[in-house]
PDB file of N, CA and C in Angstrom:
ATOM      1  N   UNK A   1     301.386  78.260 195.960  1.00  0.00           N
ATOM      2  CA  UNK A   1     301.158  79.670 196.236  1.00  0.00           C
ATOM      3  C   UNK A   1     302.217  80.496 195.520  1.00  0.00           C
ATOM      4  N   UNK A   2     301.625  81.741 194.884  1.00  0.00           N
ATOM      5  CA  UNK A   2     302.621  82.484 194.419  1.00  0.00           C
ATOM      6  C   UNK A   2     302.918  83.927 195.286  1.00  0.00           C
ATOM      7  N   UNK A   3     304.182  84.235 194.889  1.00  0.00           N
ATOM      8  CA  UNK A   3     304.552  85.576 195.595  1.00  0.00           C
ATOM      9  C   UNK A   3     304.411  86.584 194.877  1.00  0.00           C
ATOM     10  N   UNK A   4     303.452  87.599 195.495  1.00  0.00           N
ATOM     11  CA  UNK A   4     303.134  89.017 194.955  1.00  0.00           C
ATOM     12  C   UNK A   4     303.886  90.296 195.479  1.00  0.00           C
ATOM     13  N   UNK A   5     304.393  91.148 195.193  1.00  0.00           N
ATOM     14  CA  UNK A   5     304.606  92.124 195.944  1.00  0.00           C
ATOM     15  C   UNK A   5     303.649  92.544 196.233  1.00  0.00           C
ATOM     16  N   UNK A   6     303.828  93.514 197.423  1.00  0.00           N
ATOM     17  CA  UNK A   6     302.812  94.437 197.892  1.00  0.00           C
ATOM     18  C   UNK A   6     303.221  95.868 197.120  1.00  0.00           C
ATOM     19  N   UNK A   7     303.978  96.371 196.693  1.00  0.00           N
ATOM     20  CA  UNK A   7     303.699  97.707 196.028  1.00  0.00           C
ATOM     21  C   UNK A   7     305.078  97.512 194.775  1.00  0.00           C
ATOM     22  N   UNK A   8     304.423  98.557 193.882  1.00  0.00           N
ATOM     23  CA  UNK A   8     305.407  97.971 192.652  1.00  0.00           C
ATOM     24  C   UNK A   8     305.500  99.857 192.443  1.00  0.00           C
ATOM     25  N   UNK A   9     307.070 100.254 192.388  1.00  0.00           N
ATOM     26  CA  UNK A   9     306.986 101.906 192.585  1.00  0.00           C
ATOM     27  C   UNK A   9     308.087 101.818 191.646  1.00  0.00           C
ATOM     28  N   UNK A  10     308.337 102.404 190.448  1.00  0.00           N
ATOM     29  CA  UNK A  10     308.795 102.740 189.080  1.00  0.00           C
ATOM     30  C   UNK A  10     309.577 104.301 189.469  1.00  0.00           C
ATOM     31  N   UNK A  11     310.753 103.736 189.273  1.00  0.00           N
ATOM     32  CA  UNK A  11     312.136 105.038 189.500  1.00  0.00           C
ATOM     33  C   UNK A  11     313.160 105.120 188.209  1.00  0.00           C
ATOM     34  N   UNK A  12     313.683 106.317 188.378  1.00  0.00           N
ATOM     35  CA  UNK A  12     314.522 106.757 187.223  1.00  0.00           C
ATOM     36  C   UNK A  12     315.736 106.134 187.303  1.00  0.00           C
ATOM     37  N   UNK A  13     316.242 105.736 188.602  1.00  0.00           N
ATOM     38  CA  UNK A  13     317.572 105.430 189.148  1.00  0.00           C
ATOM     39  C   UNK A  13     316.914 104.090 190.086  1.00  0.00           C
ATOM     40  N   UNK A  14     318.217 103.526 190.249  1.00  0.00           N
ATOM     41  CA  UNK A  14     318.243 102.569 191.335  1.00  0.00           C
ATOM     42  C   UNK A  14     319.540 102.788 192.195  1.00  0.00           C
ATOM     43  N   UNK A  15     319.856 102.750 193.428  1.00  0.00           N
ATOM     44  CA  UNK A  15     320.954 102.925 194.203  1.00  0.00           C
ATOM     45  C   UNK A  15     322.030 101.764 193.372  1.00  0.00           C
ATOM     46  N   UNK A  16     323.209 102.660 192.863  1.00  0.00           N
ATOM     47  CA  UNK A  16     324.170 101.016 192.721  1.00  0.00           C
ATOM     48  C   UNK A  16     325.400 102.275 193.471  1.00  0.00           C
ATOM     49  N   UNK A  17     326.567 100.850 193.047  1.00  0.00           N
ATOM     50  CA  UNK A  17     327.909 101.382 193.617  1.00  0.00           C
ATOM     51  C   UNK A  17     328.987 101.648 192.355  1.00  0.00           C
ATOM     52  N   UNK A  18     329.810 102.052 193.059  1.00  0.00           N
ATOM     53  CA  UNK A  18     330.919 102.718 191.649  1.00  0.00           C
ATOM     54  C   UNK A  18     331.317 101.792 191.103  1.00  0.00           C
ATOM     55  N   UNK A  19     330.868 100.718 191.166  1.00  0.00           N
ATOM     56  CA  UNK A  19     330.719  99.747 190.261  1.00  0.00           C
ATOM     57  C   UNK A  19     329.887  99.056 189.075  1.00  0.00           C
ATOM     58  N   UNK A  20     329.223  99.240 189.869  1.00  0.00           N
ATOM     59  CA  UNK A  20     327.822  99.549 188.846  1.00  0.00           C
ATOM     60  C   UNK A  20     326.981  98.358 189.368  1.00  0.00           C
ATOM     61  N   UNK A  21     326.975  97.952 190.231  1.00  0.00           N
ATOM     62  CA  UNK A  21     325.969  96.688 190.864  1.00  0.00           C
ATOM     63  C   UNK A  21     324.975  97.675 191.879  1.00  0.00           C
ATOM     64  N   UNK A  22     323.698  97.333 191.949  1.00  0.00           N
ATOM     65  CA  UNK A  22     322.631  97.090 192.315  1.00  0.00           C
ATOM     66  C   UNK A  22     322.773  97.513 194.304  1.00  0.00           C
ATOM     67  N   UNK A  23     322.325  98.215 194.808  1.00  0.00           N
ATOM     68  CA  UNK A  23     322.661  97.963 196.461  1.00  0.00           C
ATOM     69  C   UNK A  23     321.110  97.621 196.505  1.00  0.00           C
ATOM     70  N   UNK A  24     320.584  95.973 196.735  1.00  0.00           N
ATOM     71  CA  UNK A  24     319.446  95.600 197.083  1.00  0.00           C
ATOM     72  C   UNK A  24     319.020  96.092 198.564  1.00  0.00           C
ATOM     73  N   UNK A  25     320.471  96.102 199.407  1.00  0.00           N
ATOM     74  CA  UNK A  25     320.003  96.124 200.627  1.00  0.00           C
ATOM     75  C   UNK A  25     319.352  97.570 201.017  1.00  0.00           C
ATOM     76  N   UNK A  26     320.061  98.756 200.021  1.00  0.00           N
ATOM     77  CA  UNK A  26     319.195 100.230 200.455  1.00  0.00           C
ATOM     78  C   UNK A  26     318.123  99.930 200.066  1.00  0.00           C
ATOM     79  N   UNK A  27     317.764  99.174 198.972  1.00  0.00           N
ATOM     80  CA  UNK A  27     315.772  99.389 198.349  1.00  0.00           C
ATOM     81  C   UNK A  27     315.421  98.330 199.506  1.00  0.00           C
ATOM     82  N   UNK A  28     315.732  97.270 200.296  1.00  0.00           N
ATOM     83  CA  UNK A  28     315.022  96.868 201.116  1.00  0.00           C
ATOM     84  C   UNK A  28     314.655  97.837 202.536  1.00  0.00           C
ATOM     85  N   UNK A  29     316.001  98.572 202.831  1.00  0.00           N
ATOM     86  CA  UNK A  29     315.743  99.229 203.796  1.00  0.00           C
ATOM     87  C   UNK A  29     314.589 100.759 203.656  1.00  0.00           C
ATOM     88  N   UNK A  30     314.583 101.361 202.578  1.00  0.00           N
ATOM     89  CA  UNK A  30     314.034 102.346 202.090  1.00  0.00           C
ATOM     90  C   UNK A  30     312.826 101.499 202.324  1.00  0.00           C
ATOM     91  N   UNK A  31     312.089 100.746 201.642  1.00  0.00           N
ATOM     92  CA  UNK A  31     310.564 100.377 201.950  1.00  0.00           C
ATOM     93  C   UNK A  31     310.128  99.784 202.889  1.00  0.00           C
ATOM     94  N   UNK A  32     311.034  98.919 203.987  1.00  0.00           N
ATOM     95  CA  UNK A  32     310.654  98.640 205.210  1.00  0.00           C
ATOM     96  C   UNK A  32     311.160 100.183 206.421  1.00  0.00           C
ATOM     97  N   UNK A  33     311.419 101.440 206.241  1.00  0.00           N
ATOM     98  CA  UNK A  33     311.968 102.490 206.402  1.00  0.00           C
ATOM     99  C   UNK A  33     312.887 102.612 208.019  1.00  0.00           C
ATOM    100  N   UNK A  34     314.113 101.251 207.161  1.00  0.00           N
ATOM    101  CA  UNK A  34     314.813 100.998 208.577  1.00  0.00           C
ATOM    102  C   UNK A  34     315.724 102.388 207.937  1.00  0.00           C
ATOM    103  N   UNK A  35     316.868 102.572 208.914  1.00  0.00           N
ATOM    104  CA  UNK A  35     318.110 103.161 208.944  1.00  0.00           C
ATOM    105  C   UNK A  35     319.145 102.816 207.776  1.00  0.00           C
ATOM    106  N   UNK A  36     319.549 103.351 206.962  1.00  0.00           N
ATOM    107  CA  UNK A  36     320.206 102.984 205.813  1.00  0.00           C
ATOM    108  C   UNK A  36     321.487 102.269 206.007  1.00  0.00           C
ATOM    109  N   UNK A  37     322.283 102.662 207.295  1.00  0.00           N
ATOM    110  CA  UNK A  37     323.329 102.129 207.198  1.00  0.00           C
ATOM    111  C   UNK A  37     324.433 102.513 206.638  1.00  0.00           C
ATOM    112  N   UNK A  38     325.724 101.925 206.052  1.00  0.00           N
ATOM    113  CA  UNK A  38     326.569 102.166 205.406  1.00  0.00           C
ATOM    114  C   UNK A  38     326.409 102.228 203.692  1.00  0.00           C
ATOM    115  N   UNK A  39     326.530 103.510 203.715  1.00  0.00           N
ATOM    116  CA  UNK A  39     326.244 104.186 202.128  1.00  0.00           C
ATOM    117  C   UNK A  39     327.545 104.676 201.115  1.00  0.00           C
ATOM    118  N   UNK A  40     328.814 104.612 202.024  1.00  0.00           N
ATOM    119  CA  UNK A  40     329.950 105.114 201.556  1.00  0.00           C
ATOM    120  C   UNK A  40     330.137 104.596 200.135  1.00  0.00           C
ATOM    121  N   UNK A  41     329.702 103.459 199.524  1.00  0.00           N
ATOM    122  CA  UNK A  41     330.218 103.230 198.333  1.00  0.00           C
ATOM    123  C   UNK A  41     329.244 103.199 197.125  1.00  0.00           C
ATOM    124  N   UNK A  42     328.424 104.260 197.609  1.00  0.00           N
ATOM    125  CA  UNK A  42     327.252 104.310 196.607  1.00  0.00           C
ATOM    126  C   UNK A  42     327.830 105.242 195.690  1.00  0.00           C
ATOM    127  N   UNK A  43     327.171 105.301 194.212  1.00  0.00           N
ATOM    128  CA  UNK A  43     327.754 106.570 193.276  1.00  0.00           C
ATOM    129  C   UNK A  43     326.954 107.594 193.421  1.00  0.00           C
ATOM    130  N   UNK A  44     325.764 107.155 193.566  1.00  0.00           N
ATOM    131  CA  UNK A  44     325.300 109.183 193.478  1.00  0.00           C
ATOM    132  C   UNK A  44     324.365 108.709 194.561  1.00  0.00           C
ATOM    133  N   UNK A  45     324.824 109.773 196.148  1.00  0.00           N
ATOM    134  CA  UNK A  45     323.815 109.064 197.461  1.00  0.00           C
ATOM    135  C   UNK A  45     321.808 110.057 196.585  1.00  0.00           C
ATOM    136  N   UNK A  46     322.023 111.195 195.933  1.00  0.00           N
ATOM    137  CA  UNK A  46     320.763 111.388 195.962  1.00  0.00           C
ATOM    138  C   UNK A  46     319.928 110.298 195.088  1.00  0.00           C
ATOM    139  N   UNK A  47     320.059 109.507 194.791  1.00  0.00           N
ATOM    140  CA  UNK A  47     319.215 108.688 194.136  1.00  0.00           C
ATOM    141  C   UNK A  47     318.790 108.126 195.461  1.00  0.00           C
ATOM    142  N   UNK A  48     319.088 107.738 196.578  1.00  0.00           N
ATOM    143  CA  UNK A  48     318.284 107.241 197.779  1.00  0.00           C
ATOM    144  C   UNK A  48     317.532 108.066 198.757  1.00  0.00           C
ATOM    145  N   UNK A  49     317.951 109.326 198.204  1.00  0.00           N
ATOM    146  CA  UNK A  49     317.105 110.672 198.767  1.00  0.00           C
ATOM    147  C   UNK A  49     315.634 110.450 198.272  1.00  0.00           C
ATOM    148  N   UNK A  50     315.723 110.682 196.544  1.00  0.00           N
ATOM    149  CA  UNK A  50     314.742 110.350 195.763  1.00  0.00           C
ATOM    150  C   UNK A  50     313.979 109.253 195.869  1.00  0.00           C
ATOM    151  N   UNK A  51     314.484 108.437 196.138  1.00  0.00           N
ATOM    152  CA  UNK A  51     313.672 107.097 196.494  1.00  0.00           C
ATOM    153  C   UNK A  51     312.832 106.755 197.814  1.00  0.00           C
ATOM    154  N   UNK A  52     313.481 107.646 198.693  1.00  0.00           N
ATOM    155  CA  UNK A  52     312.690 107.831 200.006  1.00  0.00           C
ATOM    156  C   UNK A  52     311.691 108.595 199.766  1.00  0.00           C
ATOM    157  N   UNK A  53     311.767 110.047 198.992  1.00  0.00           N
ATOM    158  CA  UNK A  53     310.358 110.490 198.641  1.00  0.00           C
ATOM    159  C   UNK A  53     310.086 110.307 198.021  1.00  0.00           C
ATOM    160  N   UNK A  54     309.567 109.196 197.567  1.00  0.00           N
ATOM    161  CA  UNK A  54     309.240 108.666 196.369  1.00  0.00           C
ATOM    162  C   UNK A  54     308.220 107.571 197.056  1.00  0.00           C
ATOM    163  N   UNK A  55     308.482 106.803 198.076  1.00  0.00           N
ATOM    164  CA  UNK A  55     308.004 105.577 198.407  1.00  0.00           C
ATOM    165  C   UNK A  55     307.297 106.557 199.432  1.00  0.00           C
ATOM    166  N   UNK A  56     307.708 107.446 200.095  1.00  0.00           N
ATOM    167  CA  UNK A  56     306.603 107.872 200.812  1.00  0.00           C
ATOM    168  C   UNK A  56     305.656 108.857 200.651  1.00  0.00           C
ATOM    169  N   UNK A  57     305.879 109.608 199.523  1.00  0.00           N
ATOM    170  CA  UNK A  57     304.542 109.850 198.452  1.00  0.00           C
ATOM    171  C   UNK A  57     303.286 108.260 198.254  1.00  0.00           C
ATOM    172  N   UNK A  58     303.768 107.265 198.323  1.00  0.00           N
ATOM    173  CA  UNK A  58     303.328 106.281 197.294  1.00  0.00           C
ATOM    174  C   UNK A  58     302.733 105.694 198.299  1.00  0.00           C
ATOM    175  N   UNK A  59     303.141 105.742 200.084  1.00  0.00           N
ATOM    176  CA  UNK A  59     301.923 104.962 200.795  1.00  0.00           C
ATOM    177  C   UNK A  59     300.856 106.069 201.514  1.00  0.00           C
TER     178      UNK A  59
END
């Protein structure tokens, strides 16, 4: 069996940190639309603004 996503949603940005790595755990929480949690070390928080309306335009 293979694994499909269920929705495939194309963004300008992805949440990373002032580091420049990836925060997987906001894009998991953004599409299952838990509570974000601790965001303090993100570089720019509106890219997870954007991404929230973004995914909920999209369902």
């Amino acid at each position: 069996a293979m694994a499909r996503p269920d929705d495939i949603i194309f963004a300008a940005e992805l949440p990373k940190t002032r580091s420049g790595k990836i925060m997987r755990r906001l894009l998991r929480d953004v599409a299952e639309g838990r509570a974000l949690g601790d965001t303090t070390t993100l570089a720019d928080p509106a890219v997870v603004d954007s991404l929230k309306e973004q995914y909920g335009d999209e369902e």
